[in-house]
PDB file of N, CA and C in Angstrom:
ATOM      1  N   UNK A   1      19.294  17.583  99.500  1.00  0.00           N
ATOM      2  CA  UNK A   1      18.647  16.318  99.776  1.00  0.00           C
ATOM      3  C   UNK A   1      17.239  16.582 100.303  1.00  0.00           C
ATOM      4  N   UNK A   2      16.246  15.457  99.972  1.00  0.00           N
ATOM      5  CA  UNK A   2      14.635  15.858 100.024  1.00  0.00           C
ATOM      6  C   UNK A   2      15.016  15.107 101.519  1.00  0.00           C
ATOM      7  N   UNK A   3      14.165  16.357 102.533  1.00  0.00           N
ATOM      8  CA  UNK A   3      13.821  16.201 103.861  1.00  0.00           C
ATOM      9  C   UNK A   3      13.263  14.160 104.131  1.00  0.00           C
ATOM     10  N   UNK A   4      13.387  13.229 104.811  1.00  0.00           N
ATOM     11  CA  UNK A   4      12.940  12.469 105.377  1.00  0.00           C
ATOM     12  C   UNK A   4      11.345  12.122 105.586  1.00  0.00           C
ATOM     13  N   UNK A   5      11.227  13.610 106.344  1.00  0.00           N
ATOM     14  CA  UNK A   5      10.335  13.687 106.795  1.00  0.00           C
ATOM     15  C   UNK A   5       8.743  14.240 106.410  1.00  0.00           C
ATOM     16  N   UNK A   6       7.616  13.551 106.085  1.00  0.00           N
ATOM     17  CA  UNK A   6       6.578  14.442 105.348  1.00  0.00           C
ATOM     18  C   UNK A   6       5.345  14.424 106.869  1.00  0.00           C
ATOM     19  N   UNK A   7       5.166  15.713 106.624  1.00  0.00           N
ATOM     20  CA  UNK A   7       4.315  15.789 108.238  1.00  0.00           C
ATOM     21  C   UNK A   7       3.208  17.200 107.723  1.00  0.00           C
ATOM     22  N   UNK A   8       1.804  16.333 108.309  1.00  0.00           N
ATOM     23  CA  UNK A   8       0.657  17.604 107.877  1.00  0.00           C
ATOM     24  C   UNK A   8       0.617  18.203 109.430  1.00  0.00           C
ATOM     25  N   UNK A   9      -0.109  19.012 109.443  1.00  0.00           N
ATOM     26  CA  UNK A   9      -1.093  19.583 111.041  1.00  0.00           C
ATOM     27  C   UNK A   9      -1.995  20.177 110.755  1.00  0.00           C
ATOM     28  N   UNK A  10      -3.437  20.046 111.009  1.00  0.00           N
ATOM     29  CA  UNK A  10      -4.946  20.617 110.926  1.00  0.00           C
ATOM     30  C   UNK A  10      -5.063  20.988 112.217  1.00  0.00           C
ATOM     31  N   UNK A  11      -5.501  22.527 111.971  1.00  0.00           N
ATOM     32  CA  UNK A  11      -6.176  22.643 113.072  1.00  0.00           C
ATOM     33  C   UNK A  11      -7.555  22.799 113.082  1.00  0.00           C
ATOM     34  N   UNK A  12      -8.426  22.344 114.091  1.00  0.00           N
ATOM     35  CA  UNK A  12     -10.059  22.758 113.819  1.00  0.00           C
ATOM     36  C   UNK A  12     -10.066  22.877 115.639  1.00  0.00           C
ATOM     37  N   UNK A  13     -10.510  23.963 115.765  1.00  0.00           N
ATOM     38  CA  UNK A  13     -11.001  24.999 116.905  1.00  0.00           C
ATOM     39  C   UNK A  13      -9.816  24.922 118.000  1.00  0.00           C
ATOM     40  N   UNK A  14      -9.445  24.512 118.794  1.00  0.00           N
ATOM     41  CA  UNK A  14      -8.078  24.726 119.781  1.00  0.00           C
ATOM     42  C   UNK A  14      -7.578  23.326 119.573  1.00  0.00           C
ATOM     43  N   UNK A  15      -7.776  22.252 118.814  1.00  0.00           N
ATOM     44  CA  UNK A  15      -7.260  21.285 118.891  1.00  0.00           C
ATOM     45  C   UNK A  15      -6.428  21.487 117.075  1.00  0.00           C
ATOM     46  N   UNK A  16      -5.140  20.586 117.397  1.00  0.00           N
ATOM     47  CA  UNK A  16      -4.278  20.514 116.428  1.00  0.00           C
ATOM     48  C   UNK A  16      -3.924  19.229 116.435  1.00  0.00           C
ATOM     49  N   UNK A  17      -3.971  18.626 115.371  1.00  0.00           N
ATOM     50  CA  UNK A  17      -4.084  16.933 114.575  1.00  0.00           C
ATOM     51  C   UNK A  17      -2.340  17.154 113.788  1.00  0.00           C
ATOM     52  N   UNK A  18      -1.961  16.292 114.089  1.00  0.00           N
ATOM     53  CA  UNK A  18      -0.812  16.330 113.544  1.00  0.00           C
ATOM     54  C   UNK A  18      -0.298  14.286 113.185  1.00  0.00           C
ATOM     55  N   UNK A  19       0.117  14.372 111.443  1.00  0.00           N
ATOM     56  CA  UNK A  19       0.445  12.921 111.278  1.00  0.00           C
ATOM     57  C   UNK A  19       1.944  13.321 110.735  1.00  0.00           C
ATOM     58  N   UNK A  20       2.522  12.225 110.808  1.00  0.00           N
ATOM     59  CA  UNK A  20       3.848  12.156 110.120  1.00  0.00           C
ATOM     60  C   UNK A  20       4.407  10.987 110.074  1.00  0.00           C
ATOM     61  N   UNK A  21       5.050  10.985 108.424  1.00  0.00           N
ATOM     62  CA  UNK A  21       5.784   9.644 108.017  1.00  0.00           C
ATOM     63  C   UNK A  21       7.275   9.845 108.275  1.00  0.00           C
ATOM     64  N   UNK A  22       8.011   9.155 108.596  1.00  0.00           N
ATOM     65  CA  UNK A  22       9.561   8.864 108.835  1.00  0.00           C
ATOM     66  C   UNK A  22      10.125   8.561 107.748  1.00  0.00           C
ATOM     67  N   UNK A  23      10.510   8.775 106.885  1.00  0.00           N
ATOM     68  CA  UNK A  23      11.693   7.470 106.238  1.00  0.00           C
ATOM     69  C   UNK A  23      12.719   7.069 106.627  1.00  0.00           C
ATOM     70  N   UNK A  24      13.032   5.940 107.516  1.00  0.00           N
ATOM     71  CA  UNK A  24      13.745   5.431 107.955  1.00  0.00           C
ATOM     72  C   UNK A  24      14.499   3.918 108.317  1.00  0.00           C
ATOM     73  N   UNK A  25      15.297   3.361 108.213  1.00  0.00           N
ATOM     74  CA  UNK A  25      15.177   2.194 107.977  1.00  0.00           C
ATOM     75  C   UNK A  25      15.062   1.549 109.391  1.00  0.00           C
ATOM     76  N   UNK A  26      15.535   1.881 110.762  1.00  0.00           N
ATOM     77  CA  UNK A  26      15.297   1.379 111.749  1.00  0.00           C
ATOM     78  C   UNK A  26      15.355  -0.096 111.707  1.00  0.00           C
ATOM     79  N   UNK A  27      16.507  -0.326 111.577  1.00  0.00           N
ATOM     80  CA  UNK A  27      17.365  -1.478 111.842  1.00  0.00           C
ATOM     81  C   UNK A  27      17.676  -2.042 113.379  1.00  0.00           C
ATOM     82  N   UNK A  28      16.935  -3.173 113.694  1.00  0.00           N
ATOM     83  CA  UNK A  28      17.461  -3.257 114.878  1.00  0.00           C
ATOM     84  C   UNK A  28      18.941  -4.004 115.472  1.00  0.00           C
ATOM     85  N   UNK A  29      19.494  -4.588 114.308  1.00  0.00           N
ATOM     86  CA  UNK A  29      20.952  -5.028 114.596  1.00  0.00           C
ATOM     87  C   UNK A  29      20.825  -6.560 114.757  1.00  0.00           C
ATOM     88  N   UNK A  30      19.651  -7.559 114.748  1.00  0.00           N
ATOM     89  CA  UNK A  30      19.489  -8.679 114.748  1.00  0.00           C
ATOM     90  C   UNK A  30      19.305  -9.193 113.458  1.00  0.00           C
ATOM     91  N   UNK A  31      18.516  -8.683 112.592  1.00  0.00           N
ATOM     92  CA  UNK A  31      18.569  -8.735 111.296  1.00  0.00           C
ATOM     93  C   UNK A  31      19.917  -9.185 110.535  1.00  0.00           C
ATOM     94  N   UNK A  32      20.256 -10.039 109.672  1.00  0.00           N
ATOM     95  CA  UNK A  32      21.440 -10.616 108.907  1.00  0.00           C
ATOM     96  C   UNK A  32      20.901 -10.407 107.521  1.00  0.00           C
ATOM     97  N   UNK A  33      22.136 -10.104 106.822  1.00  0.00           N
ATOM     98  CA  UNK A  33      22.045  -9.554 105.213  1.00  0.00           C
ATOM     99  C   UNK A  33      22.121 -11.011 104.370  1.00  0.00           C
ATOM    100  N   UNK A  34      22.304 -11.074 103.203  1.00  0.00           N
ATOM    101  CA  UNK A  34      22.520 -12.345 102.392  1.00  0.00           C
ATOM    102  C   UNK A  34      23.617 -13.319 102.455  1.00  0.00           C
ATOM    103  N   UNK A  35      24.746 -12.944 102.766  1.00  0.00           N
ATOM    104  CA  UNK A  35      25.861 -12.826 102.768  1.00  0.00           C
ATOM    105  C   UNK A  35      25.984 -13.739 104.913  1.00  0.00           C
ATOM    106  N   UNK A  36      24.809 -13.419 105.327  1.00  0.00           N
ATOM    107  CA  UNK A  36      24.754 -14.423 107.253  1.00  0.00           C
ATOM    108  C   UNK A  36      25.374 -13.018 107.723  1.00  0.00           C
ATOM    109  N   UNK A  37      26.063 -11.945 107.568  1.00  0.00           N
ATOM    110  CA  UNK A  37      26.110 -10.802 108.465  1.00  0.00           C
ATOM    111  C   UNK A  37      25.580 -10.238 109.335  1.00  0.00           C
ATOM    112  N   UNK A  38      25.098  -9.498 110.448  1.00  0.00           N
ATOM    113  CA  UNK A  38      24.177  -8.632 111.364  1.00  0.00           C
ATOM    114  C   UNK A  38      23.975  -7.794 110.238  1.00  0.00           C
ATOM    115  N   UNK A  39      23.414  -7.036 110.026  1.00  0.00           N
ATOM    116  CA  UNK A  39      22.836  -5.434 109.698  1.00  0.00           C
ATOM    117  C   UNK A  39      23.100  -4.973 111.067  1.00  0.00           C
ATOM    118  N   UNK A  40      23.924  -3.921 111.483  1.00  0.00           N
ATOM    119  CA  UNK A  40      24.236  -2.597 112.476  1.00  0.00           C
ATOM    120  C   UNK A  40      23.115  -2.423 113.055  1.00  0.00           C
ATOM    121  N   UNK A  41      22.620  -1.819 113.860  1.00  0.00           N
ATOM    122  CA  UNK A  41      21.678  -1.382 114.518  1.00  0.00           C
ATOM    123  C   UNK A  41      21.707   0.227 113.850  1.00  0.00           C
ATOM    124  N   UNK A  42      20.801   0.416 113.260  1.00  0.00           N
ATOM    125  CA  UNK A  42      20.320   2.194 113.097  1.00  0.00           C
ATOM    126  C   UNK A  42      19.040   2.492 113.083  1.00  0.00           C
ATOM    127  N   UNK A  43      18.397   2.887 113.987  1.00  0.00           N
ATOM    128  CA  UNK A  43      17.430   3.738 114.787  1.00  0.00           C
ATOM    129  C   UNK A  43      17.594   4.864 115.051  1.00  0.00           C
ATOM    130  N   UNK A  44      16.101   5.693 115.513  1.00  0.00           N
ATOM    131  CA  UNK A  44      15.783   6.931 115.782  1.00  0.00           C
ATOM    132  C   UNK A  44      15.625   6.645 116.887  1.00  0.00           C
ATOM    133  N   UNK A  45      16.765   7.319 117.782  1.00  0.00           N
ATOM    134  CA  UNK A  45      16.497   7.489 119.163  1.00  0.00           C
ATOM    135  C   UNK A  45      15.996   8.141 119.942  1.00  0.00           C
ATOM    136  N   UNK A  46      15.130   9.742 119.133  1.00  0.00           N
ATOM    137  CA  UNK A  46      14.687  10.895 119.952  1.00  0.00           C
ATOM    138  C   UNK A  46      14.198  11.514 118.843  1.00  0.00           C
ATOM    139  N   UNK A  47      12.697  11.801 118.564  1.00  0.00           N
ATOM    140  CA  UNK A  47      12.032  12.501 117.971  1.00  0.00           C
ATOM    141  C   UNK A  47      11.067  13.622 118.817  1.00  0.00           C
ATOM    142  N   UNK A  48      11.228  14.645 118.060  1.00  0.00           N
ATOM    143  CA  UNK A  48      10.402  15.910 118.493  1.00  0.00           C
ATOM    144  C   UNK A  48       9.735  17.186 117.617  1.00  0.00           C
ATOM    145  N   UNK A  49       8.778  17.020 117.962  1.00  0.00           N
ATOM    146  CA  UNK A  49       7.929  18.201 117.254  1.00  0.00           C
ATOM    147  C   UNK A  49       7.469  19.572 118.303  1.00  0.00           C
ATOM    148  N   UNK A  50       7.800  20.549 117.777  1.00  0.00           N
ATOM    149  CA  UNK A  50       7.654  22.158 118.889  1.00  0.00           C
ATOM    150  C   UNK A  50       6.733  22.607 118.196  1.00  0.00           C
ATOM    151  N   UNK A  51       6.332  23.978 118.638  1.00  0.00           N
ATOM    152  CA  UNK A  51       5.053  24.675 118.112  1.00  0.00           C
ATOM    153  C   UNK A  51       5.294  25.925 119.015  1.00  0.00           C
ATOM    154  N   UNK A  52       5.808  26.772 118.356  1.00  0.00           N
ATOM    155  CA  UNK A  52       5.679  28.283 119.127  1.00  0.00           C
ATOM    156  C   UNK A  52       6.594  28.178 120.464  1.00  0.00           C
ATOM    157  N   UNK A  53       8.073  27.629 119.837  1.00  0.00           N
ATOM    158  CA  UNK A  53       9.053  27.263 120.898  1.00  0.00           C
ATOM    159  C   UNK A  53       8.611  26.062 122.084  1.00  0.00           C
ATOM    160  N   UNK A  54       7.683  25.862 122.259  1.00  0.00           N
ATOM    161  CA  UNK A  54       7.264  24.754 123.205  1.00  0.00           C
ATOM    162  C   UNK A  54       7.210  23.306 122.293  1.00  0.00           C
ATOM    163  N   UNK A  55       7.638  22.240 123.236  1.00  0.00           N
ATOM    164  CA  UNK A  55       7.570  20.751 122.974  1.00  0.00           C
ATOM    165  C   UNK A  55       6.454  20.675 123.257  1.00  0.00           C
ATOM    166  N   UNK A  56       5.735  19.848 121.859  1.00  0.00           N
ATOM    167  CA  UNK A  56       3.822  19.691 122.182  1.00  0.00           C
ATOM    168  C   UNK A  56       4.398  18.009 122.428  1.00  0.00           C
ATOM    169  N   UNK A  57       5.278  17.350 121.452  1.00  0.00           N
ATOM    170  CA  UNK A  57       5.673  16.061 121.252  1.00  0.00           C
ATOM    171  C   UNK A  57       6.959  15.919 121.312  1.00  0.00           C
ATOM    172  N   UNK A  58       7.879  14.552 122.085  1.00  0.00           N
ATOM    173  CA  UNK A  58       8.946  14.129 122.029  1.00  0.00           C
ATOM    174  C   UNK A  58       8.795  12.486 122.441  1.00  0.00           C
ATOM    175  N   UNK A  59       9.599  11.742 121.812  1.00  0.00           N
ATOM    176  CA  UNK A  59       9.856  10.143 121.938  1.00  0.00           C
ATOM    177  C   UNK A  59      11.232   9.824 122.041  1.00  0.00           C
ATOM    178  N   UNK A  60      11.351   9.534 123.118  1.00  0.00           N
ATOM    179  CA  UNK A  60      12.774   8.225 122.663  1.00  0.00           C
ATOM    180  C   UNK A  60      12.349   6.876 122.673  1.00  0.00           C
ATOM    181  N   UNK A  61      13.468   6.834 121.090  1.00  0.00           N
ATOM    182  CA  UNK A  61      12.766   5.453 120.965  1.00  0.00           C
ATOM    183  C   UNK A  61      13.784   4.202 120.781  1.00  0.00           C
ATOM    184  N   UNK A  62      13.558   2.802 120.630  1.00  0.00           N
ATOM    185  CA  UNK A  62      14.773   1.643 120.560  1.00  0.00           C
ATOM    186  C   UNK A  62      14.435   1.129 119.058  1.00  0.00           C
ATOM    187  N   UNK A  63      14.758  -0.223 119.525  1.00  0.00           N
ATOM    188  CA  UNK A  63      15.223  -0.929 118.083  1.00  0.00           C
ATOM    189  C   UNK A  63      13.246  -1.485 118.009  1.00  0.00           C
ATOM    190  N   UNK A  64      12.309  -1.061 118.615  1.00  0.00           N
ATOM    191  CA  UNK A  64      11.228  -1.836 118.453  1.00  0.00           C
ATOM    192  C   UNK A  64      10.397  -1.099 117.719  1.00  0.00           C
ATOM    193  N   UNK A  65      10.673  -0.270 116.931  1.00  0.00           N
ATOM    194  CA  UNK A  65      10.256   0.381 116.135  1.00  0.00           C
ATOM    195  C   UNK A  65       9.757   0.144 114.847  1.00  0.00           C
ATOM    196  N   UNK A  66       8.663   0.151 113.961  1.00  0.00           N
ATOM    197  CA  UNK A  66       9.387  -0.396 112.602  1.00  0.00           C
ATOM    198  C   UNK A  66      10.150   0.642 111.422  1.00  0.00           C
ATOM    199  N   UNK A  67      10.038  -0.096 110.675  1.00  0.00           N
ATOM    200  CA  UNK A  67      11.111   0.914 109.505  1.00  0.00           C
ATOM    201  C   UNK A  67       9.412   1.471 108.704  1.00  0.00           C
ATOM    202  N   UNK A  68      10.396   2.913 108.812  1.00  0.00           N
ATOM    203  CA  UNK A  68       9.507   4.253 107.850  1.00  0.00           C
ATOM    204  C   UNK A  68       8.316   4.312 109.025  1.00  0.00           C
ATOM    205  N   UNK A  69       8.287   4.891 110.547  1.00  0.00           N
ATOM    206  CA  UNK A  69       7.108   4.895 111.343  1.00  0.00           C
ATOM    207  C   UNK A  69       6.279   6.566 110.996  1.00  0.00           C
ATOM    208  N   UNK A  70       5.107   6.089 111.460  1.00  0.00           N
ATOM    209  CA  UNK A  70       4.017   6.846 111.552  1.00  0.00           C
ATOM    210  C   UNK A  70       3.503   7.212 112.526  1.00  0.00           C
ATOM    211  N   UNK A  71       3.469   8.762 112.597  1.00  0.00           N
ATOM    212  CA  UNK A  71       2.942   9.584 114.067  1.00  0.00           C
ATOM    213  C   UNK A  71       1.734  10.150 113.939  1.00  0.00           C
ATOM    214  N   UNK A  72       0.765   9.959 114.914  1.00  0.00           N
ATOM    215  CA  UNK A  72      -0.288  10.545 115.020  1.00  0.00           C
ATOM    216  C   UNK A  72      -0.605  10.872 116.419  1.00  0.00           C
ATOM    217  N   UNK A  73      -0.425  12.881 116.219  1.00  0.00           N
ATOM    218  CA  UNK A  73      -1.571  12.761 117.466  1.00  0.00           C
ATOM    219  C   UNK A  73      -1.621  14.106 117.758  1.00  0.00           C
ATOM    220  N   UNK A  74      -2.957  14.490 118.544  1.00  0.00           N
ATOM    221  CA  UNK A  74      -3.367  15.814 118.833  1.00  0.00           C
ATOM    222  C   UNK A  74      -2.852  16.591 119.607  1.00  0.00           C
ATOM    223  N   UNK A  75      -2.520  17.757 119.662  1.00  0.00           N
ATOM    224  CA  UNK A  75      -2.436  18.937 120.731  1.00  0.00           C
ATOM    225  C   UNK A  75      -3.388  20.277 120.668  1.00  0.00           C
ATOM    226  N   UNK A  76      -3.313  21.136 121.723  1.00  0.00           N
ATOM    227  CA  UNK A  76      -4.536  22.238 122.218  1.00  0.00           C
ATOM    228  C   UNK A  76      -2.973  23.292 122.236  1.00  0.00           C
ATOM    229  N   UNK A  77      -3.418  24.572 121.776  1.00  0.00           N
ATOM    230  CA  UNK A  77      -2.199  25.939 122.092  1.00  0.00           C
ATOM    231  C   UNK A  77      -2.340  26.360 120.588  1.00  0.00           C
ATOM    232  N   UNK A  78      -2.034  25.637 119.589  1.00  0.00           N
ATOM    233  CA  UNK A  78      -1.659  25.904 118.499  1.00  0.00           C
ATOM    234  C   UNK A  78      -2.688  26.947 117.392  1.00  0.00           C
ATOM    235  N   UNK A  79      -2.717  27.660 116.388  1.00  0.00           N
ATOM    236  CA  UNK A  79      -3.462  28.337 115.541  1.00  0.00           C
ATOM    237  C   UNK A  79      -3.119  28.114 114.395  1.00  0.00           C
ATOM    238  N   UNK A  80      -3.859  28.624 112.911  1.00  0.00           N
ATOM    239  CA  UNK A  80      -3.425  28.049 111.697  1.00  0.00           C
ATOM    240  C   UNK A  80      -2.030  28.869 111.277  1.00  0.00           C
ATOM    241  N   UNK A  81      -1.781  28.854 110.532  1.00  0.00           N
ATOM    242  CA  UNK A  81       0.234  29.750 110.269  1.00  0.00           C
ATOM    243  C   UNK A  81       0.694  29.446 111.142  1.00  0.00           C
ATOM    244  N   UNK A  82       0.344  28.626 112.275  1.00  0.00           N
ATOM    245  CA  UNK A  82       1.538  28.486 113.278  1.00  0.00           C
ATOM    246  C   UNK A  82       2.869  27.614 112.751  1.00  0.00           C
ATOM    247  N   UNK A  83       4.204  27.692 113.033  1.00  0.00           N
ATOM    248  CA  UNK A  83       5.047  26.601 112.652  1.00  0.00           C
ATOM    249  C   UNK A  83       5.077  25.423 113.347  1.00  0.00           C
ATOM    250  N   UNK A  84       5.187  24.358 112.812  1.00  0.00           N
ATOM    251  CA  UNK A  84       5.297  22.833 113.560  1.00  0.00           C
ATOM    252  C   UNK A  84       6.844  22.705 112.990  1.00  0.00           C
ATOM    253  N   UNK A  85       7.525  22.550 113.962  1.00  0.00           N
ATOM    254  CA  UNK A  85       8.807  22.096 113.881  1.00  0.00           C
ATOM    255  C   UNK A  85       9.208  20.644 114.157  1.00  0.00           C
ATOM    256  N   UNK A  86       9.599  19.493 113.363  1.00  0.00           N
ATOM    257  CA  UNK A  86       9.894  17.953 113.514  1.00  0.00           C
ATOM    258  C   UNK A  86      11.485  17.953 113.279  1.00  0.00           C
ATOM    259  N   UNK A  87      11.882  17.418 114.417  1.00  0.00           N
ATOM    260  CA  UNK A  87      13.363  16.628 114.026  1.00  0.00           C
ATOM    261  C   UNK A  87      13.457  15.424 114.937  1.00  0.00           C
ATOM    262  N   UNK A  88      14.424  14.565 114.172  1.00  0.00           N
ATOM    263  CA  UNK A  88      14.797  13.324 114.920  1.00  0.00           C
ATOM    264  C   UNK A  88      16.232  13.458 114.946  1.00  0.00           C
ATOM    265  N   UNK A  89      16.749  12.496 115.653  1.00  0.00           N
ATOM    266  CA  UNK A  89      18.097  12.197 115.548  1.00  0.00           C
ATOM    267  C   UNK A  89      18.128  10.240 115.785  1.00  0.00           C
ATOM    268  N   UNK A  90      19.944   9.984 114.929  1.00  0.00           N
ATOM    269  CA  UNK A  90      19.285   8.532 115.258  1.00  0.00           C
ATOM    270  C   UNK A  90      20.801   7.863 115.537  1.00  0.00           C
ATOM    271  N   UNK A  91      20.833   7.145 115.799  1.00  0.00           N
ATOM    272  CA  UNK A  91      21.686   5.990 117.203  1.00  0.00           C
ATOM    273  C   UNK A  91      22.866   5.833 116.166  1.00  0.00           C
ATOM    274  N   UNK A  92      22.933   6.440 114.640  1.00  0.00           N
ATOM    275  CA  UNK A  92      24.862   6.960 113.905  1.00  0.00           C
ATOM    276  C   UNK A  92      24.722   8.012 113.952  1.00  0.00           C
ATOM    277  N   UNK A  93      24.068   9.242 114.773  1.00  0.00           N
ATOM    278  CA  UNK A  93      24.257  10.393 114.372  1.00  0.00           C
ATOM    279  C   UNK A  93      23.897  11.560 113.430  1.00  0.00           C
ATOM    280  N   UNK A  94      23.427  10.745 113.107  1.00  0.00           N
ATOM    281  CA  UNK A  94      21.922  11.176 111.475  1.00  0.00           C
ATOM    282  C   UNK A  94      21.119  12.051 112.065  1.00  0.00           C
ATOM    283  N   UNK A  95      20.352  13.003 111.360  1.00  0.00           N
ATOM    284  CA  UNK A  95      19.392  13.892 112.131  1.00  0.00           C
ATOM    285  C   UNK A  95      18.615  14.650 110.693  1.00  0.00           C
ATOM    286  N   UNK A  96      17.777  14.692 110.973  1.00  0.00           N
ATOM    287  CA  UNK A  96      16.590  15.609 110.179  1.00  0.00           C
ATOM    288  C   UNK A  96      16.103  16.324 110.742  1.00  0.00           C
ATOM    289  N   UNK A  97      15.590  17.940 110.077  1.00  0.00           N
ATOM    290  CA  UNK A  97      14.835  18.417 110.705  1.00  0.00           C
ATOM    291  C   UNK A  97      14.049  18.985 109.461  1.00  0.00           C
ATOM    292  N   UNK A  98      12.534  19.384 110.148  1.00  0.00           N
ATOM    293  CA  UNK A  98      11.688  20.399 108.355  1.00  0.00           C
ATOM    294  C   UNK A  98      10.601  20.705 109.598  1.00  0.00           C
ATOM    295  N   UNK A  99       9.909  21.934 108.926  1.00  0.00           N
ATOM    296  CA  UNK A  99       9.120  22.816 109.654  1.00  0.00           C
ATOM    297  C   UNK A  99       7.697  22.853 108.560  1.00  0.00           C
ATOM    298  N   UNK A 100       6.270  22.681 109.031  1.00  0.00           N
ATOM    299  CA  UNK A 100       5.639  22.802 108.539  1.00  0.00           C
ATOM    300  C   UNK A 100       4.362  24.193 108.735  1.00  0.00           C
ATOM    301  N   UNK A 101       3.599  24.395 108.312  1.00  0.00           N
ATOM    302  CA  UNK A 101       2.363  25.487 108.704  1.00  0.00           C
ATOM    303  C   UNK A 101       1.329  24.871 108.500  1.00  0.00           C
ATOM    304  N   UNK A 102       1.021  25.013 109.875  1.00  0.00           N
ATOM    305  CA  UNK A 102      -0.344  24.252 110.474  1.00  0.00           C
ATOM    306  C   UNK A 102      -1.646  25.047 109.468  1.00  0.00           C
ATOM    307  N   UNK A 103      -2.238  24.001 108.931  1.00  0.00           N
ATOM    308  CA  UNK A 103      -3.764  24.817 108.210  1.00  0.00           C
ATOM    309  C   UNK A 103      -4.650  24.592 108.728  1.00  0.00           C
TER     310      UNK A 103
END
């Protein structure tokens, strides 16, 4: 199965730029299907990105999220070949993880 997750990282001089898309549906459980049902609640409750064993980034997050979110943001430590490591986990137990190399 193709990873979830698509995530770049640039680095230019000690700073490291990092974006990433989710695919996710992040359902908050208020939502009703065609049929007058709820839709379940399924969310990402804890996302994290490492870099050379250290947490540069982590979120927990709720139902206020939207579906398929987008991360942006910088950190200082990192070099180019370094690995960026992203995983989430989400509120059924679902989890992704994929590792990228910072250019």
């Amino acid at each position: 199965m193709a990873s979830s997750i698509r995530v770049r990282a640039t680095a230019n001089g000690d700073i490291t730029e990092v974006q990433a898309l989710i695919q996710h549906p992040m359902d908050t459980g208020l939502v009703k299907d065609a049929k007058g049902e709820a839709i379940p609640a399924h969310f990402i409750q804890r996302l994290k990105f490492e870099c050379n064993g250290k947490d540069v980034f982590f979120a927990d997050w709720g139902t206020a999220v939207s579906k398929d979110p987008y991360v942006k943001f910088s950190f200082k430590g990192a070099k180019k070949g370094d690995d960026l490591k992203v995983s989430w986990t989400d509120s059924k137990g679902g989890s992704d993880t994929t590792t990228a190399k910072i250019s």
